[in-house]
Protein backbone atom coordinates (compact mmCIF):
# COMPACT_ATOMS: atom_id res chain seq x y z
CA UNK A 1 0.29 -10.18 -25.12
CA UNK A 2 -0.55 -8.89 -21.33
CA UNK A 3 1.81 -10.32 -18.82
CA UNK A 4 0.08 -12.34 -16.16
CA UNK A 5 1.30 -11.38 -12.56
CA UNK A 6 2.33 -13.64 -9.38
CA UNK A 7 2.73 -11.49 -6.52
CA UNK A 8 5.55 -13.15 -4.59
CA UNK A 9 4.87 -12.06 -1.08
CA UNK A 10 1.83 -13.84 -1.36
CA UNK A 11 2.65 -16.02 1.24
CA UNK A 12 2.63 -13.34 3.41
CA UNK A 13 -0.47 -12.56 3.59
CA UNK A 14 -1.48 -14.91 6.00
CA UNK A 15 0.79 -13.81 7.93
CA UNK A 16 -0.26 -10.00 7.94
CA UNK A 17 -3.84 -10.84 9.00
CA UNK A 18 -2.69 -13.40 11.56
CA UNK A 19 -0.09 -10.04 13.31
CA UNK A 20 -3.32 -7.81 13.18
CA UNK A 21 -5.28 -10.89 15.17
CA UNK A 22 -2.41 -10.77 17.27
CA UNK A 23 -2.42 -7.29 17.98
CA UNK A 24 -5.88 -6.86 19.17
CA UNK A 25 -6.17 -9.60 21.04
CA UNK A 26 -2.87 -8.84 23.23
CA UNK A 27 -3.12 -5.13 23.01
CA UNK A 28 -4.40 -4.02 26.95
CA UNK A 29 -6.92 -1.75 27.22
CA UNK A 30 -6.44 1.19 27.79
CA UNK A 31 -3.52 0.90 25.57
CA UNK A 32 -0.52 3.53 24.96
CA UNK A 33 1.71 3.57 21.69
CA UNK A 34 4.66 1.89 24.02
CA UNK A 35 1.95 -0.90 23.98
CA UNK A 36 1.63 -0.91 20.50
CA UNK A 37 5.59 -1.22 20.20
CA UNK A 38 5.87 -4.22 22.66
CA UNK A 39 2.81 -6.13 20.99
CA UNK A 40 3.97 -5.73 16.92
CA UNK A 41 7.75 -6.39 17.91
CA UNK A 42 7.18 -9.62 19.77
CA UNK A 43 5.02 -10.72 16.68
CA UNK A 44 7.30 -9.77 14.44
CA UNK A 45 10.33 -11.24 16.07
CA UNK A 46 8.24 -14.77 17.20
CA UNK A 47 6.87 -15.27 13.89
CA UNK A 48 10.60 -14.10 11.48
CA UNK A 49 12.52 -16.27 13.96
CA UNK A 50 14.95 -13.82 15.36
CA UNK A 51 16.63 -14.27 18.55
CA UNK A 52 17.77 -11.19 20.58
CA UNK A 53 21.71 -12.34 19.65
CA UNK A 54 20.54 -11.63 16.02
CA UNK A 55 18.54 -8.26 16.36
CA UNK A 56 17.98 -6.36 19.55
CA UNK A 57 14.35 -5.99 21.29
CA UNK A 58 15.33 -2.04 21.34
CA UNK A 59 16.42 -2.05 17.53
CA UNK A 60 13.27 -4.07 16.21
CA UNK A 61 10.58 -1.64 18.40
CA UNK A 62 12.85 1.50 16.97
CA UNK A 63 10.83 0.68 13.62
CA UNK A 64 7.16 1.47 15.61
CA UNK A 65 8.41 5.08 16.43
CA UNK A 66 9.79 5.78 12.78
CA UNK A 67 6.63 4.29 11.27
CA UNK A 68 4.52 6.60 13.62
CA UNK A 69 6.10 10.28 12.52
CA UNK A 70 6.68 8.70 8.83
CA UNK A 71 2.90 8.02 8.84
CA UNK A 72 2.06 11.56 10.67
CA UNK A 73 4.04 13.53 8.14
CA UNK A 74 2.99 11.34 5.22
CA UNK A 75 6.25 10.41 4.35
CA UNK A 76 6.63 8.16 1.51
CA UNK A 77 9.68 6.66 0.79
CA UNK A 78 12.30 7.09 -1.60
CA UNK A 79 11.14 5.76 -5.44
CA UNK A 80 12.32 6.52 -8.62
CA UNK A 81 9.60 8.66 -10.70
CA UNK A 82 8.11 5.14 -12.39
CA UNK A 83 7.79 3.10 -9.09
CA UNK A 84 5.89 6.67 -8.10
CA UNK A 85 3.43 6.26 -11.29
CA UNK A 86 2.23 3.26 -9.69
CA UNK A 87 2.17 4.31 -6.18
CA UNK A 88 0.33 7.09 -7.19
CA UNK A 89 -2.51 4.32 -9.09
CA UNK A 90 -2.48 2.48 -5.59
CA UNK A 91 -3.38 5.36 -3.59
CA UNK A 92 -6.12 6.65 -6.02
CA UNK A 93 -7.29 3.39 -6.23
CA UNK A 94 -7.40 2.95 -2.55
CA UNK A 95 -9.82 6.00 -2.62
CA UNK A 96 -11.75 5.38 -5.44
CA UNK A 97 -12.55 1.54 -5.89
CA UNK A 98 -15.73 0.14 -4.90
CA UNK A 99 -14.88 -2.81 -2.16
CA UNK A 100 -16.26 -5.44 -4.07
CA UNK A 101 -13.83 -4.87 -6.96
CA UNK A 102 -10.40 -3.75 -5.01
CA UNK A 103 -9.54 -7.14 -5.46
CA UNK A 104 -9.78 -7.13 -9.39
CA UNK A 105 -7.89 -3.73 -9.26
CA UNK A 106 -4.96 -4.91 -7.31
CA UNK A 107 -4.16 -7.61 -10.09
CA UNK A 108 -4.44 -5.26 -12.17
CA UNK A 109 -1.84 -3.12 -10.92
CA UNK A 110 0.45 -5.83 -10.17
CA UNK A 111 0.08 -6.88 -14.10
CA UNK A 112 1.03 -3.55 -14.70
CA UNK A 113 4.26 -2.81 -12.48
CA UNK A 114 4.76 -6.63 -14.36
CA UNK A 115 4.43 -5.07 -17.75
CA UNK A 116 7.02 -2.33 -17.09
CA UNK A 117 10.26 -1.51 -17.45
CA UNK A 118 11.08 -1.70 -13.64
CA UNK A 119 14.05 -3.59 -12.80
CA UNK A 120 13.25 -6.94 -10.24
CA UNK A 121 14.51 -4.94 -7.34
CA UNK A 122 12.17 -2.28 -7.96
CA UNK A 123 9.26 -4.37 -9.03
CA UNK A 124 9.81 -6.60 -6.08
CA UNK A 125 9.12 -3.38 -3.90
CA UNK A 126 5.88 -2.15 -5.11
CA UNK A 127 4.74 -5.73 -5.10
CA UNK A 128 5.13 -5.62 -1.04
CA UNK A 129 3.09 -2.64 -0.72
CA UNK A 130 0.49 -3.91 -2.62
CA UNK A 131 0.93 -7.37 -0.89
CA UNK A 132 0.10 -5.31 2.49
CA UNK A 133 -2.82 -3.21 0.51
CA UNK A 134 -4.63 -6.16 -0.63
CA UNK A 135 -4.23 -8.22 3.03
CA UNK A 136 -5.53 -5.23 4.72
CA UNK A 137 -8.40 -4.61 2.81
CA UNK A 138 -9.55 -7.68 3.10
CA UNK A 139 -8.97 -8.03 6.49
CA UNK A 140 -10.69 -4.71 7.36
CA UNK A 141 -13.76 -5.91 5.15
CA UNK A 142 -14.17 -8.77 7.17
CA UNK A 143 -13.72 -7.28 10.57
CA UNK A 144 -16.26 -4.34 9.60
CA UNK A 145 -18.72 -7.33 9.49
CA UNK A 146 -17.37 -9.01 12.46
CA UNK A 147 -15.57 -6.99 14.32
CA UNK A 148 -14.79 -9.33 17.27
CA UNK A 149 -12.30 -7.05 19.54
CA UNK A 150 -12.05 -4.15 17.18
CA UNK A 151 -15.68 -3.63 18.02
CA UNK A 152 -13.84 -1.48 21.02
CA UNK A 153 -12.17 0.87 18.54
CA UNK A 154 -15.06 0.87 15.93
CA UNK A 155 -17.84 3.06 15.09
CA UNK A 156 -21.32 1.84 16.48
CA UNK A 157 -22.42 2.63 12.77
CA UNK A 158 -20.67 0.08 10.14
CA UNK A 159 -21.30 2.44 7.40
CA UNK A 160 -18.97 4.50 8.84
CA UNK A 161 -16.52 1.93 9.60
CA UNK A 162 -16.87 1.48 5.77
CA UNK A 163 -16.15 5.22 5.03
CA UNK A 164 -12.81 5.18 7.08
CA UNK A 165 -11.51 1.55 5.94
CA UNK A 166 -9.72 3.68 2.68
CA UNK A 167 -8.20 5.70 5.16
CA UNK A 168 -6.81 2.28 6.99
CA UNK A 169 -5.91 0.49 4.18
CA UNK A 170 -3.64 3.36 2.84
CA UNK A 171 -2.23 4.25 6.08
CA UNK A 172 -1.06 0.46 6.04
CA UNK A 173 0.08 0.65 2.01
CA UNK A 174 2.14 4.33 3.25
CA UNK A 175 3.60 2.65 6.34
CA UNK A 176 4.86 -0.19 3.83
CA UNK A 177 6.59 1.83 1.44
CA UNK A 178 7.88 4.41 3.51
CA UNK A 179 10.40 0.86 4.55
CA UNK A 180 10.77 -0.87 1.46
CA UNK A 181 11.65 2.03 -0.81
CA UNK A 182 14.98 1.74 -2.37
CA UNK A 183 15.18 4.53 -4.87
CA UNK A 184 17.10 7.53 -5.07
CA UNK A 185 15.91 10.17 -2.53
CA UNK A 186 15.39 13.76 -2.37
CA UNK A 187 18.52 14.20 -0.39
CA UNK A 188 20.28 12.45 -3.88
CA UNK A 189 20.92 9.23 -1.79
CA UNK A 190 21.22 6.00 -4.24
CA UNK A 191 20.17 3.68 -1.18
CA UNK A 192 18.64 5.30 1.91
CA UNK A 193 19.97 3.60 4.86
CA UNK A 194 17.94 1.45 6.52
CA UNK A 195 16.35 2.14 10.00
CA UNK A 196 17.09 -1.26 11.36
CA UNK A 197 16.69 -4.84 10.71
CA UNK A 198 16.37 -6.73 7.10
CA UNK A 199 13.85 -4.78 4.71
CA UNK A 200 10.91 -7.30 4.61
CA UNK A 201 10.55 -7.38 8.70
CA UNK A 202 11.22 -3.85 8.51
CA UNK A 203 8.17 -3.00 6.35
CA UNK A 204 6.43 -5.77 7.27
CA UNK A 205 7.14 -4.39 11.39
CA UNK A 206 5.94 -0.72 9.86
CA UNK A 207 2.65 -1.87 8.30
CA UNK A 208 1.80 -3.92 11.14
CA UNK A 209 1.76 -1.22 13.30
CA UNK A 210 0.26 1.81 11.67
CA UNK A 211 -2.54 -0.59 9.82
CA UNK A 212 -3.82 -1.60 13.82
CA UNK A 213 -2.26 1.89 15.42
CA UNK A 214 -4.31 4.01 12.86
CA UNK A 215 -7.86 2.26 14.42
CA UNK A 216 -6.80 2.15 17.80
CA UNK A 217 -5.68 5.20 18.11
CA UNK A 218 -7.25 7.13 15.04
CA UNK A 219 -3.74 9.22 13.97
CA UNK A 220 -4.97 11.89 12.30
CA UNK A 221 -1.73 12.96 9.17
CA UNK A 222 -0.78 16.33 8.35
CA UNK A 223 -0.58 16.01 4.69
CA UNK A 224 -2.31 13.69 2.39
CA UNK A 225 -0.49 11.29 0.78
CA UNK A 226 -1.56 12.29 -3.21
CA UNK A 227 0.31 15.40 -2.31
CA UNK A 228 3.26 13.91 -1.36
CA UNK A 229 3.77 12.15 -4.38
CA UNK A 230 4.08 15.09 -6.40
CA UNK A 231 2.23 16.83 -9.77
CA UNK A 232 0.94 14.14 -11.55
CA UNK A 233 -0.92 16.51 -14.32
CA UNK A 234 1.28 14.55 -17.10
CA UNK A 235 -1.23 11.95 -17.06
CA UNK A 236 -3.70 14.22 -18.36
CA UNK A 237 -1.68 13.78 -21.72
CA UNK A 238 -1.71 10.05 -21.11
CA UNK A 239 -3.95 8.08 -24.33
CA UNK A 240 -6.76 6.32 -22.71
CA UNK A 241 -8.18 3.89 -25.22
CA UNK A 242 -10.21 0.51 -25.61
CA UNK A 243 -7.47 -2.44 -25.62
CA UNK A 244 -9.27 -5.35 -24.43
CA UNK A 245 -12.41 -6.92 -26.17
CA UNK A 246 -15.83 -8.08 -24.53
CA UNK A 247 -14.17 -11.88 -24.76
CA UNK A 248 -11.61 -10.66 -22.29
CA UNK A 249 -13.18 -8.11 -20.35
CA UNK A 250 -15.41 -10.31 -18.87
CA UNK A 251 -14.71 -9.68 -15.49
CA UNK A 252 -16.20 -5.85 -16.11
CA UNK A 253 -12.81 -3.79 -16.66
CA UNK A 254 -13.50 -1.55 -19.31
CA UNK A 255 -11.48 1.54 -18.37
CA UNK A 256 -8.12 1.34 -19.81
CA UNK A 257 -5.12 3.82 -20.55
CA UNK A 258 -2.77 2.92 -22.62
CA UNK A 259 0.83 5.62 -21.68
CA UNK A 260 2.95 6.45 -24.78
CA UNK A 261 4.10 9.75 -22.98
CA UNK A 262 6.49 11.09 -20.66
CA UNK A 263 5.78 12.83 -17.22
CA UNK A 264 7.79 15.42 -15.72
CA UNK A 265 7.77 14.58 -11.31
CA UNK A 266 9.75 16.27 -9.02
CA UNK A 267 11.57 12.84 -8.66
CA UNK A 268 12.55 12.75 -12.29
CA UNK A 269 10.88 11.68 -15.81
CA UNK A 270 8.71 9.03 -16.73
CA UNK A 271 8.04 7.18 -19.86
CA UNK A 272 5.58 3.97 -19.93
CA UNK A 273 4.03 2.61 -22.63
CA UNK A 274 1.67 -0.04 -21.82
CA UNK A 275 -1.77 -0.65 -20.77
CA UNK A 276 -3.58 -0.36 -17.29
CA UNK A 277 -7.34 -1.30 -16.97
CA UNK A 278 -9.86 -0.29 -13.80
CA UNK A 279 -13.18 -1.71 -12.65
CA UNK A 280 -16.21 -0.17 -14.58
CA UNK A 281 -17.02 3.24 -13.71
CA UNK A 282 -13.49 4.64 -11.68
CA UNK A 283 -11.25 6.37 -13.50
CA UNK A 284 -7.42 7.00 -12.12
CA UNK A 285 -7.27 10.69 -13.23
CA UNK A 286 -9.22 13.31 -12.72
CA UNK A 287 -9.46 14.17 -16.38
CA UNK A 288 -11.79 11.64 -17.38
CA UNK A 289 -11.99 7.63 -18.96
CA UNK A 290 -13.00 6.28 -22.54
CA UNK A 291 -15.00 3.30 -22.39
CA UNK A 292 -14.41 0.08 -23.46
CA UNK A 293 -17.11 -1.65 -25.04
């Protein structure tokens, strides 16, 4: 039987959009990235209750700067080769969902990382990026509609507004990892230190910054982040099969794979064996989908 999921940074997500509101409506204008710094760390600090006797103004805004050149050079954090597996779902999902079902597809993926073998610790980070992922891409939906003051930073055409949300949302869902990642690293480190403060107002900080920096601004990354996470071929050897009938797929998932195999990553091997379903008519590989009917 499917395990049902229950993100639990869900309560957070409220908080996410209300920091973007925040942002833009403090941000000056014309505004510089020292701006940016000064806005997201008095948000963050005001709203996780810290005092300066508990973490420094100077050590919270130190997370802006790190989340800037992370998100430049398309860092992604430190994961074991599973927790990549799903990462690497998210961000072709990001790029290939239609908006009206990204919703469907991040419950999907958060029954999924449920379904695994993941230990809590590592489960409990992918479910913050995805956390961020989904809050953003609602939020961005609903500002491409009514922008209020992003109308400054936005395209006077909302199709293309539309075009470039996938680009905000995983710029946010990047920023977010890059801080929560726990795993071992390429430099063979078992837990990366952190960059400062505890790691929810860390990634939390990050996300804030580069989802509402990325607009304002419009960064521009040297390297995408599919690339970063690696050769991902393997999953062309991954079964995809029907496992749902039309009694349960009534919300229109009908592309499902179901992994019995192991994937060689630069960050180490992968088994999974369980299922993962997408909306109707998106595939996650580039090697095609069965459908389920």
């Amino acid at each position: 039987m499917s395990i049902i999921s229950r993100n639990p940074y869900k309560e957070y997500n409220g908080l996410f959009i209300e920091g973007m509101d925040y942002v833009i409506e403090n941000l000056p204008s014309p505004c510089t990235e020292d701006d940016l710094k000064n806005v997201v760390g008095t948000f963050a600090k005001d709203h996780f209750g810290y005092s300066s006797g508990t973490i420094s103004d100077s050590e919270l805004k130190s997370i802006i700067p790190f989340s800037i050149s992370a998100y430049l050079n398309k860092e992604i954090g430190a994961f074991n080769a599973q927790q990549m597996y799903y990462l690497y779902l998210l961000f072709e999902g990001i790029k290939n969902t239609p908006y009206e079902k990204f919703r469907e597809f991040v419950i999907n993926l958060d029954n999924g990382i449920a379904e695994s073998s993941l230990t809590l610790q590592e489960k409990a980070e992918l479910y913050l990026v995805t956390m961020v992922t989904d809050s953003i891409n609602a939020y961005w939906d609903t500002k491409i509609t009514t922008p209020g003051d992003w109308e400054l930073y936005f395209n006077a055409n909302s199709n293309i507004n539309r075009n470039n949300k996938r680009f905000w949302v995983e710029a946010a869902a990047q920023a977010a990892s890059y801080f929560i990642s726990k795993g071992a690293s390429e430099y063979g480190i078992a837990s990366p230190p952190k960059i400062s403060g505890p790691d929810i107002v860390t990634s939390f900080t990050a996300a804030l910054a580069i989802a509402s920096g990325k607009v304002v601004f419009g960064w521009l990354p040297q390297i995408k982040v599919i690339e970063k996470l690696g050769n991902l071929s393997c999953l062309n050897s991954f079964i995809p099969i029907s496992v749902l009938n039309d009694t349960e797929n009534a919300e229109g998932l009908a592309w499902c794979i179901y992994s019995v195999t192991s994937c060689a990553l630069p960050q180490g091997t992968v088994k999974n064996v369980h299922s993962f379903c997408l909306p109707k008519g998106k595939c996650p590989t580039k090697h095609g989908c069965w459908h389920n009917k």
